[in-house]
Protein backbone atom coordinates (compact mmCIF):
# COMPACT_ATOMS: atom_id res chain seq x y z
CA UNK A 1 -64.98 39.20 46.58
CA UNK A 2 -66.06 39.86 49.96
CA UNK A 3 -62.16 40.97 50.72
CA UNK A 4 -62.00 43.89 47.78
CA UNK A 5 -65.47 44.99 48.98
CA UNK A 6 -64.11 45.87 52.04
CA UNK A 7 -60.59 47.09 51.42
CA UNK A 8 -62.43 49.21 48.45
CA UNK A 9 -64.48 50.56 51.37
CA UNK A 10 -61.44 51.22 53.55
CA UNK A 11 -59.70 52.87 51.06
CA UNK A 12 -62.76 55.03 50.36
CA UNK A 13 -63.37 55.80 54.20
CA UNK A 14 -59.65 56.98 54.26
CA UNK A 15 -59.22 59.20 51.07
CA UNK A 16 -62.35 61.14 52.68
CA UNK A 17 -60.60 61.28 55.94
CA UNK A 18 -57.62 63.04 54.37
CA UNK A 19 -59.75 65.20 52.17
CA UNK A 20 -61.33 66.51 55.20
CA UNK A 21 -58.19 66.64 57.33
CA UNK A 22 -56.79 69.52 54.79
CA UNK A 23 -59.30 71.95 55.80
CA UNK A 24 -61.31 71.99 52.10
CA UNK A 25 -60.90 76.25 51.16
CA UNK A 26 -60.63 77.82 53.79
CA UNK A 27 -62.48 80.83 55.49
CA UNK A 28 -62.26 84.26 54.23
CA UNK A 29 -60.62 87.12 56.37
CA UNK A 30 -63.11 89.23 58.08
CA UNK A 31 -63.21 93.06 57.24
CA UNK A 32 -61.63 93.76 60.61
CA UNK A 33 -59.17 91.26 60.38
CA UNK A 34 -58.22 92.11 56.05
CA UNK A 35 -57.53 95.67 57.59
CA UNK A 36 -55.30 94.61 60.52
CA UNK A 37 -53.70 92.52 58.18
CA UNK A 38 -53.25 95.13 55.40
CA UNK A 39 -51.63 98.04 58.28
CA UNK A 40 -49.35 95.47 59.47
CA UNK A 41 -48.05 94.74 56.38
CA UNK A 42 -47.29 98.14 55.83
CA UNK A 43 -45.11 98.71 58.47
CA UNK A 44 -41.95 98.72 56.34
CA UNK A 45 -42.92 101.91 54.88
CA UNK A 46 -41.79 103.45 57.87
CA UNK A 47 -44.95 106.00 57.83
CA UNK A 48 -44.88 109.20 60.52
CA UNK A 49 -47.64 109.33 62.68
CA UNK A 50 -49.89 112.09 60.43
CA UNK A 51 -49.03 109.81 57.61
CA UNK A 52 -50.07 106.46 59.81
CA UNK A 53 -53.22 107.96 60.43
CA UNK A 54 -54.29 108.98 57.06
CA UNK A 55 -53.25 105.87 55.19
CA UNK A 56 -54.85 103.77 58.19
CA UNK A 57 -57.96 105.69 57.41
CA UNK A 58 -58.00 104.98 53.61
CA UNK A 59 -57.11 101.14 53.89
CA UNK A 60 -60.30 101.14 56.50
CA UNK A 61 -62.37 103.05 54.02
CA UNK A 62 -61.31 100.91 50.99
CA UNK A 63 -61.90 97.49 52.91
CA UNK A 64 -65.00 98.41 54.16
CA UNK A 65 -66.37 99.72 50.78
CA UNK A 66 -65.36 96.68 49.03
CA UNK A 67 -66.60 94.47 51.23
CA UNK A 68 -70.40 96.47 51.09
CA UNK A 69 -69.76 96.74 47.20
CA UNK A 70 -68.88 92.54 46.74
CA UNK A 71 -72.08 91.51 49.37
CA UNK A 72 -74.30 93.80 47.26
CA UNK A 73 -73.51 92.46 44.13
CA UNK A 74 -73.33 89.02 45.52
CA UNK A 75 -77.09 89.55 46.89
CA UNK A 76 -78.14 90.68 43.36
CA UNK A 77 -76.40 87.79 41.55
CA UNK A 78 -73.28 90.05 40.27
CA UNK A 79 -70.99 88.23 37.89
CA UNK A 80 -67.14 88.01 38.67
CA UNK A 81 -66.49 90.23 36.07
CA UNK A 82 -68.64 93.08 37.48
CA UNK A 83 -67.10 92.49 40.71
CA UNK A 84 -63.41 92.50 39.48
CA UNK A 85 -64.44 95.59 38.06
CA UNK A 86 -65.55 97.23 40.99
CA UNK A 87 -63.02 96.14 42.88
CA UNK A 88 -60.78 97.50 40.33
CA UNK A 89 -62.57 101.34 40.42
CA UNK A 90 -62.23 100.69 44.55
CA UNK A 91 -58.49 99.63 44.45
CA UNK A 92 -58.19 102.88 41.76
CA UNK A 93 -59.53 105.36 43.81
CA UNK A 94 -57.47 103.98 47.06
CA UNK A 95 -53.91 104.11 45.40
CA UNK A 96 -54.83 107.77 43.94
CA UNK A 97 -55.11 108.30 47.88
CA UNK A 98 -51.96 107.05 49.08
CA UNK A 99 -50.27 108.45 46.18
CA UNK A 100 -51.02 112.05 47.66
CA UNK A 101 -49.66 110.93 51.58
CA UNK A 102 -46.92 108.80 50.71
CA UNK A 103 -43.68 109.96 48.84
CA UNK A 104 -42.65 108.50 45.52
CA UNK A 105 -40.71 105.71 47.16
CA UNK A 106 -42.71 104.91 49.82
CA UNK A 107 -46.00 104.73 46.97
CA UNK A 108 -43.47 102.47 44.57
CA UNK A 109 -43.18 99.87 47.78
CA UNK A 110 -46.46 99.62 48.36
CA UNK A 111 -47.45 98.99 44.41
CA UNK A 112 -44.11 96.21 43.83
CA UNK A 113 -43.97 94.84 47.40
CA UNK A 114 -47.12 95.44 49.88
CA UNK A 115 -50.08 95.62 47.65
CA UNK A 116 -49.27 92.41 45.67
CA UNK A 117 -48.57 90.41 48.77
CA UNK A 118 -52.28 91.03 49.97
CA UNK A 119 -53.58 88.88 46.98
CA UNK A 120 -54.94 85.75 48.41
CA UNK A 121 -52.69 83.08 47.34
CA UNK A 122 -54.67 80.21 45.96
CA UNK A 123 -52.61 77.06 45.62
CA UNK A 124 -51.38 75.47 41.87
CA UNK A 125 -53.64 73.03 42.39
CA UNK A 126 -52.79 69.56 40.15
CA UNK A 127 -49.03 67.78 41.39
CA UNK A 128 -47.99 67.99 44.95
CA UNK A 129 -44.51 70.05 44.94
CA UNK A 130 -41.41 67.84 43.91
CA UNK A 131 -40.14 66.18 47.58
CA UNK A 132 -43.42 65.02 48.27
CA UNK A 133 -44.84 68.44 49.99
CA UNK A 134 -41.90 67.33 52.63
């Protein structure tokens, strides 16, 4: 008896030593760093310098209004749905932006291959991925 108390309490000890290990949910980017983030990933658009500017300027303006929009609803006790929806009207007005600086092509990369890879990616969650995560 005395054995199974303690190898239930080592087993115990070490599944909370590897929970902790993986980090739990991580941190979210700050403003600063969501916008450095966001212009580097648009650097295959190839943008000229006037173009640079203004889109640099809009990504700054969008990050910074959603982030006052999200901590004002969070303060009042906003739902997710209002939020999506804000974030929605915010992401709206931003692409209705770039779509007047950037040429057709250049606004068709950024909707198929830059503005879905900002999405946080939020793990499947259930089965580790076949090979063991190896």
């Amino acid at each position: 008896m005395k054995k199974q108390l303690v190898l239930t309490a080592f087993a115990a000890l070490l599944s909370v030593a590897a929970v902790i290990a993986q980090g739990g949910g991580g941190q979210r980017m700050t403003p600063e760093e969501r916008i450095k983030f966001t212009i580097e990933k648009m650097a295959p658009l190839n943008l000229d310098a006037a173009t640079k500017a203004k889109s640099d300027a809009i990504i700054t303006d969008f990050v910074n209004e959603s982030q006052k929009a999200m901590d004002e609803l969070r303060a009042g006790g906003g739902d997710r749905e209002t939020m999506m929806a804000k974030r929605k009207e915010l992401a709206d007005a931003r692409d209705v932006k770039l779509k007047a600086i950037y040429t057709e092509a250049q606004y068709k990369q950024w909707k198929d291959e830059i503005e879905p890879s900002l999405r946080p990616q939020r793990p499947g969650g259930g089965a580790p991925p076949a090979g063991g995560g190896k």
